[in-house]
C-alpha atoms as a PDB file:
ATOM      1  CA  UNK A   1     104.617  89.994 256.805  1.00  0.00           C
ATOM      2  CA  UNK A   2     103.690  91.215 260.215  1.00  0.00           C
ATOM      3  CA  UNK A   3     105.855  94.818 260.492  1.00  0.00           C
ATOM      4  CA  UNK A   4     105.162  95.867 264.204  1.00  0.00           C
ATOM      5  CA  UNK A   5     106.525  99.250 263.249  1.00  0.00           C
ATOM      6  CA  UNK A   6     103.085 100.129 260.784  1.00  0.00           C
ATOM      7  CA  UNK A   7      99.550 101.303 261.625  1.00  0.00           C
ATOM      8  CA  UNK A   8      96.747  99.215 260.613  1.00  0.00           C
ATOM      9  CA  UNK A   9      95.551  99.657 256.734  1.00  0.00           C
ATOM     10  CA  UNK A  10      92.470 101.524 257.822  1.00  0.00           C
ATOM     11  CA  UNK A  11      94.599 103.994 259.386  1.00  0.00           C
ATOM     12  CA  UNK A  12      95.760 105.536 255.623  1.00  0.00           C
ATOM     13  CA  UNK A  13      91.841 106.502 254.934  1.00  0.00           C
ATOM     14  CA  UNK A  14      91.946 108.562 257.752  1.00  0.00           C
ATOM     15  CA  UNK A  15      95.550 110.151 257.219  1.00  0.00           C
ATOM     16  CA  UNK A  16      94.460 110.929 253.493  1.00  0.00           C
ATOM     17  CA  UNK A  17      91.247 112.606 255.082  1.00  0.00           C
ATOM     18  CA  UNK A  18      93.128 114.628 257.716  1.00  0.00           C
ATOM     19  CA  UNK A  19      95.884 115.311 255.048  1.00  0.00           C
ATOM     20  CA  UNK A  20      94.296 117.020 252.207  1.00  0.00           C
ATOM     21  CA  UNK A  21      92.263 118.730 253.304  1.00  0.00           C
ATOM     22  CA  UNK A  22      94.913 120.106 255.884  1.00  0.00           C
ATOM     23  CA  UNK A  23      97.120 121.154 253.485  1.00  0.00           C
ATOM     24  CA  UNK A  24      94.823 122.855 251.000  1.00  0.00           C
ATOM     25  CA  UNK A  25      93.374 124.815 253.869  1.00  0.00           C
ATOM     26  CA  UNK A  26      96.830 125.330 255.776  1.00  0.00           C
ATOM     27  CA  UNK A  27      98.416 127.012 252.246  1.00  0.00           C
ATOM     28  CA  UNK A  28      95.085 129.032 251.393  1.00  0.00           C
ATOM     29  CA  UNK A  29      95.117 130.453 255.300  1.00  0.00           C
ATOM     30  CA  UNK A  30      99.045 131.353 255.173  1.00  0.00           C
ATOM     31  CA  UNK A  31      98.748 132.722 251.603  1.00  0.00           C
ATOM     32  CA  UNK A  32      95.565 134.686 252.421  1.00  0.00           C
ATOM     33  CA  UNK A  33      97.314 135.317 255.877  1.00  0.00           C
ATOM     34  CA  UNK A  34      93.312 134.601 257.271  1.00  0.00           C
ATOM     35  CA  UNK A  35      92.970 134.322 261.071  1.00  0.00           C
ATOM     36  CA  UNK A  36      89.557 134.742 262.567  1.00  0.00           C
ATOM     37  CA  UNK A  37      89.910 135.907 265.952  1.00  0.00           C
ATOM     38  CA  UNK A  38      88.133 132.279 267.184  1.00  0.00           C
ATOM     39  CA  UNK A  39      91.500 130.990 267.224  1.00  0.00           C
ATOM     40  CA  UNK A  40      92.893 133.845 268.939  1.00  0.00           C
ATOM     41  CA  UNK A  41      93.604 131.882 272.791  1.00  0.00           C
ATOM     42  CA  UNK A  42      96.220 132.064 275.629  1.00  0.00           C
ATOM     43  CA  UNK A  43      98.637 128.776 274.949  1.00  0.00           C
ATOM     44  CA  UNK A  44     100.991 127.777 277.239  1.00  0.00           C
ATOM     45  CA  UNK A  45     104.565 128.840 275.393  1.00  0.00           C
ATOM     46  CA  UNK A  46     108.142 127.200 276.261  1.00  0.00           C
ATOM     47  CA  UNK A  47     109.495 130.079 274.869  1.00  0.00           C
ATOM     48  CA  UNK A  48     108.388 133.290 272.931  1.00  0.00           C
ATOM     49  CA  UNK A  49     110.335 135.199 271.552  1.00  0.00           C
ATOM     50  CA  UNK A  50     107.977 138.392 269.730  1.00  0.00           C
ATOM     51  CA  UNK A  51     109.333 140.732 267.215  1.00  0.00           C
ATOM     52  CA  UNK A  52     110.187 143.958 268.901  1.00  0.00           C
ATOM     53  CA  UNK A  53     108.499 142.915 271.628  1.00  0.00           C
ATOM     54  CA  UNK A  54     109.410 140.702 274.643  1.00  0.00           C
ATOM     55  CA  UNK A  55     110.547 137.280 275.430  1.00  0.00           C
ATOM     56  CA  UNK A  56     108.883 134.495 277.215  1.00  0.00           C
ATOM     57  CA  UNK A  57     110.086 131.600 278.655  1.00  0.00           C
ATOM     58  CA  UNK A  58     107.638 129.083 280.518  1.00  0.00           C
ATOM     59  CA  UNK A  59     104.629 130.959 280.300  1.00  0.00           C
ATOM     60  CA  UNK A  60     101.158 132.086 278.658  1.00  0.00           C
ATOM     61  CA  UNK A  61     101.010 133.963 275.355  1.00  0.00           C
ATOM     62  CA  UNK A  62      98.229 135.016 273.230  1.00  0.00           C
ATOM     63  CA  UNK A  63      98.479 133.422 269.966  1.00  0.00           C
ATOM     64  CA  UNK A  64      96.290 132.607 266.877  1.00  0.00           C
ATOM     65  CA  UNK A  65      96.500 128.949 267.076  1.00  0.00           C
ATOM     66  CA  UNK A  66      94.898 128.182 263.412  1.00  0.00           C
ATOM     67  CA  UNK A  67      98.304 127.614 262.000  1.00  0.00           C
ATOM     68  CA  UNK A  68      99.010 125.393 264.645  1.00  0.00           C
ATOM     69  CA  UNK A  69      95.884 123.607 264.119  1.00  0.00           C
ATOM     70  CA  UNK A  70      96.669 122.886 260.228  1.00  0.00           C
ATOM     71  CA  UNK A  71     100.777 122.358 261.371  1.00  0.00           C
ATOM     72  CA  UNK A  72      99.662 119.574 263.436  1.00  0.00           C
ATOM     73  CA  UNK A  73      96.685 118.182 261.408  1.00  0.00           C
ATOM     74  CA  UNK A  74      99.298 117.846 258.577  1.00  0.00           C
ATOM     75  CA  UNK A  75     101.880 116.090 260.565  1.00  0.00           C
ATOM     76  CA  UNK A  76      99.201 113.586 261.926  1.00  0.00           C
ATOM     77  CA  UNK A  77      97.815 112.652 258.692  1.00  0.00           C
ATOM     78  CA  UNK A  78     100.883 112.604 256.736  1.00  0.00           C
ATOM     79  CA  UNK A  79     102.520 110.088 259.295  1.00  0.00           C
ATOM     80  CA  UNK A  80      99.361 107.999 258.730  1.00  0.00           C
ATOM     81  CA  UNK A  81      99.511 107.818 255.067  1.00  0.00           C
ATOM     82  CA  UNK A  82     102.935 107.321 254.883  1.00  0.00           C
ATOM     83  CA  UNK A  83     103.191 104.625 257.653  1.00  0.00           C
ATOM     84  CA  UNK A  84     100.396 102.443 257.340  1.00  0.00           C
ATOM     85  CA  UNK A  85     100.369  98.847 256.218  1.00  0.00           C
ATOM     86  CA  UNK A  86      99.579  97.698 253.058  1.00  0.00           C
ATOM     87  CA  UNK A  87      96.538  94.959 252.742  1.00  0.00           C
ATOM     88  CA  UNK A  88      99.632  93.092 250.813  1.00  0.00           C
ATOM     89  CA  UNK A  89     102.915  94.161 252.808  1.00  0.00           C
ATOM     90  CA  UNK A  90     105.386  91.973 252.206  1.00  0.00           C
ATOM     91  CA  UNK A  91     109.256  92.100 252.362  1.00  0.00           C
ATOM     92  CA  UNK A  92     109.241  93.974 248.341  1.00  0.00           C
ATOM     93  CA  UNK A  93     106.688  96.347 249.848  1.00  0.00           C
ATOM     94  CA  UNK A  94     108.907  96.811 253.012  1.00  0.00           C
ATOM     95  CA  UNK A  95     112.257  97.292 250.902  1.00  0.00           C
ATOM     96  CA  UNK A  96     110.565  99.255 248.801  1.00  0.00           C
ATOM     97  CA  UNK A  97     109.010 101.598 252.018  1.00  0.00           C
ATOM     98  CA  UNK A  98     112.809 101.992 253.485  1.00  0.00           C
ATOM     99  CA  UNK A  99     113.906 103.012 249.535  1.00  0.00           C
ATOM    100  CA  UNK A 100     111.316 105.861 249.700  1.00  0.00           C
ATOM    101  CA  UNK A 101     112.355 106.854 252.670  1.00  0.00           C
ATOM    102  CA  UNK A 102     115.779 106.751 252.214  1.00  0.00           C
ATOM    103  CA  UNK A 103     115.340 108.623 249.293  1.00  0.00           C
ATOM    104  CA  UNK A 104     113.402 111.361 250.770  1.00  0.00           C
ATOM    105  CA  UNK A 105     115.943 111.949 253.571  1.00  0.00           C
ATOM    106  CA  UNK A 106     118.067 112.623 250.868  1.00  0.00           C
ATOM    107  CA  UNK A 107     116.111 114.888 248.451  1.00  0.00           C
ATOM    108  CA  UNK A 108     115.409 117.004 251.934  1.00  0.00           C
ATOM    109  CA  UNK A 109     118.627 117.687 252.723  1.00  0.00           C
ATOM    110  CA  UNK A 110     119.797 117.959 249.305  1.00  0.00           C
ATOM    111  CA  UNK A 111     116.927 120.869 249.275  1.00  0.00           C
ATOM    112  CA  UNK A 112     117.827 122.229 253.039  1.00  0.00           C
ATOM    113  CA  UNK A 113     121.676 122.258 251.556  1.00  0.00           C
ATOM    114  CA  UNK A 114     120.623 124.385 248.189  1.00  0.00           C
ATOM    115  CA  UNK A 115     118.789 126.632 251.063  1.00  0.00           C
ATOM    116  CA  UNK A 116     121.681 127.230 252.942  1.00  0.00           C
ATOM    117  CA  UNK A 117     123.559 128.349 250.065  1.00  0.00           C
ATOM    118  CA  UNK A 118     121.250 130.643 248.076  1.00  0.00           C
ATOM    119  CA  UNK A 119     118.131 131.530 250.315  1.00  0.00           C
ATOM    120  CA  UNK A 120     118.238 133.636 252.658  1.00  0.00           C
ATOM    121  CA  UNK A 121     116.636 136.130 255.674  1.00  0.00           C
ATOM    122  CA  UNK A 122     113.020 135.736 256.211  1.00  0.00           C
ATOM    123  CA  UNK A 123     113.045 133.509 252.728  1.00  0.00           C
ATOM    124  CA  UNK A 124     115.401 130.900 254.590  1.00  0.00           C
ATOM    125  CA  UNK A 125     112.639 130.800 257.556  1.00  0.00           C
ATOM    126  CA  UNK A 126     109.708 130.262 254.591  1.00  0.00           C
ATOM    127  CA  UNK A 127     112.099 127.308 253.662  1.00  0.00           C
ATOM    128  CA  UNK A 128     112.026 125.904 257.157  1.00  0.00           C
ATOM    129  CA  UNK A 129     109.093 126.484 257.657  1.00  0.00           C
ATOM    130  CA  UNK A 130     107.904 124.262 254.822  1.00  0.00           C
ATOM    131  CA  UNK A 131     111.205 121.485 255.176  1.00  0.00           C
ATOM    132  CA  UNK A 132     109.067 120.521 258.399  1.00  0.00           C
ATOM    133  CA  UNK A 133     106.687 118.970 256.339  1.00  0.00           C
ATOM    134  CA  UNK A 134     108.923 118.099 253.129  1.00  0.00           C
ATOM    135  CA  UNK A 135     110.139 114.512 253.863  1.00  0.00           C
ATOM    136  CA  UNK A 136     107.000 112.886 255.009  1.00  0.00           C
ATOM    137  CA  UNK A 137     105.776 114.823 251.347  1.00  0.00           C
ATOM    138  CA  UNK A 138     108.786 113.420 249.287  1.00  0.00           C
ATOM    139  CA  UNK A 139     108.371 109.929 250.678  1.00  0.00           C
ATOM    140  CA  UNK A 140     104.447 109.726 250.048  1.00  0.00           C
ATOM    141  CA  UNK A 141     104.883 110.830 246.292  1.00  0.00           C
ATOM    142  CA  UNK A 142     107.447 108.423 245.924  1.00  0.00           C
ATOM    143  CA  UNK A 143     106.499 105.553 247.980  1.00  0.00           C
ATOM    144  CA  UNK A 144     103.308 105.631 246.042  1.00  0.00           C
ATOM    145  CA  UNK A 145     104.919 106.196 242.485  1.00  0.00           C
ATOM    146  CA  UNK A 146     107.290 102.908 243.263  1.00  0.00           C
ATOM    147  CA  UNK A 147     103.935 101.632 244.110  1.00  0.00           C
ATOM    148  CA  UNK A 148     102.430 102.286 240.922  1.00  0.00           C
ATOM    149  CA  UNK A 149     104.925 101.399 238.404  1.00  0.00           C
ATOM    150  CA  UNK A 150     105.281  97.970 240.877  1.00  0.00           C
ATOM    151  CA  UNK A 151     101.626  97.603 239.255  1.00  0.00           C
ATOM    152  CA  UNK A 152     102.059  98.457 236.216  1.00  0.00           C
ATOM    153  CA  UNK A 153     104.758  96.353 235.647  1.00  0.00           C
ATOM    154  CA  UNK A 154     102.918  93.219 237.079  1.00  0.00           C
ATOM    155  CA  UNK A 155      99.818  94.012 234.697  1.00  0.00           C
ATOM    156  CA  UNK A 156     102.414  93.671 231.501  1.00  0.00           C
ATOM    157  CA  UNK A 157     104.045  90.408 232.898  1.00  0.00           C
ATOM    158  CA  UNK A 158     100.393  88.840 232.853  1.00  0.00           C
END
């Protein structure tokens, strides 16, 4: 099945080598709160809005772009694990692939809802923060697990 809508197989290597090693180093730098001052530039900012400080709109800022750096590098290589064709993609694969995702729209918003209910202040932003990256999460691990037991069950039919 030709699905116009995927990357090319190859493209899930790279996403799995941008990915890991992405998030591994983006949690250990926000949990260590590590910034080297080699990432400390002057971005161009829509709008900035600093603690106790003033607000920007349209301009420069000095920021530490590392977090940034692993924000994006996530994003990227998530979207190319999770949307890159199969060497087999067919139209099981496919219904399968619009399950997952269906099902991960709906686990992060069921999570996002909980949040809205019992998290709150700068713990509500932590949850934000991370609900950027939750649904292309939720629909890898369970895109792949459909994946898997799709395999398993076709090595006990033979």
């Amino acid at each position: 099945m030709n699905v116009k809508y995927l990357f090319p197989t190859r493209f899930k290597m790279w996403g799995w080598i941008i990915l890991i090693p992405s998030a591994i180093l983006g949690f250990a730098d926000l949990f260590a709160e590590w910034q080297p001052a080699f990432f400390d530039w002057t971005v161009p900012a829509l709008y900035n809005n600093e603690i106790l400080g003033e607000t920007t709109y349209f301009g420069m800022v000095d920021n530490n772009v590392l977090n940034e750096i692993f924000g994006i590098l996530i994003i990227v290589g998530g979207v190319l694990v999770a949307f890159s064709r199969l060497k087999n993609e067919d139209e099981f694969i496919t219904k399968i692939r619009l399950e997952s995702l269906v099902w991960a729209t709906y686990v992060n918003y069921i999570v996002l809802l909980l949040a809205f209910i019992f998290v709150y202040d700068m713990g509500f932003l932590w949850v934000m923060i991370f609900n950027m990256f939750t649904i292309l999460l939720f629909f890898i691990i369970r895109f792949n697990w459909q994946l898997q037991k799709l395999k398993l069950n076709a090595r006990h039919e033979e």
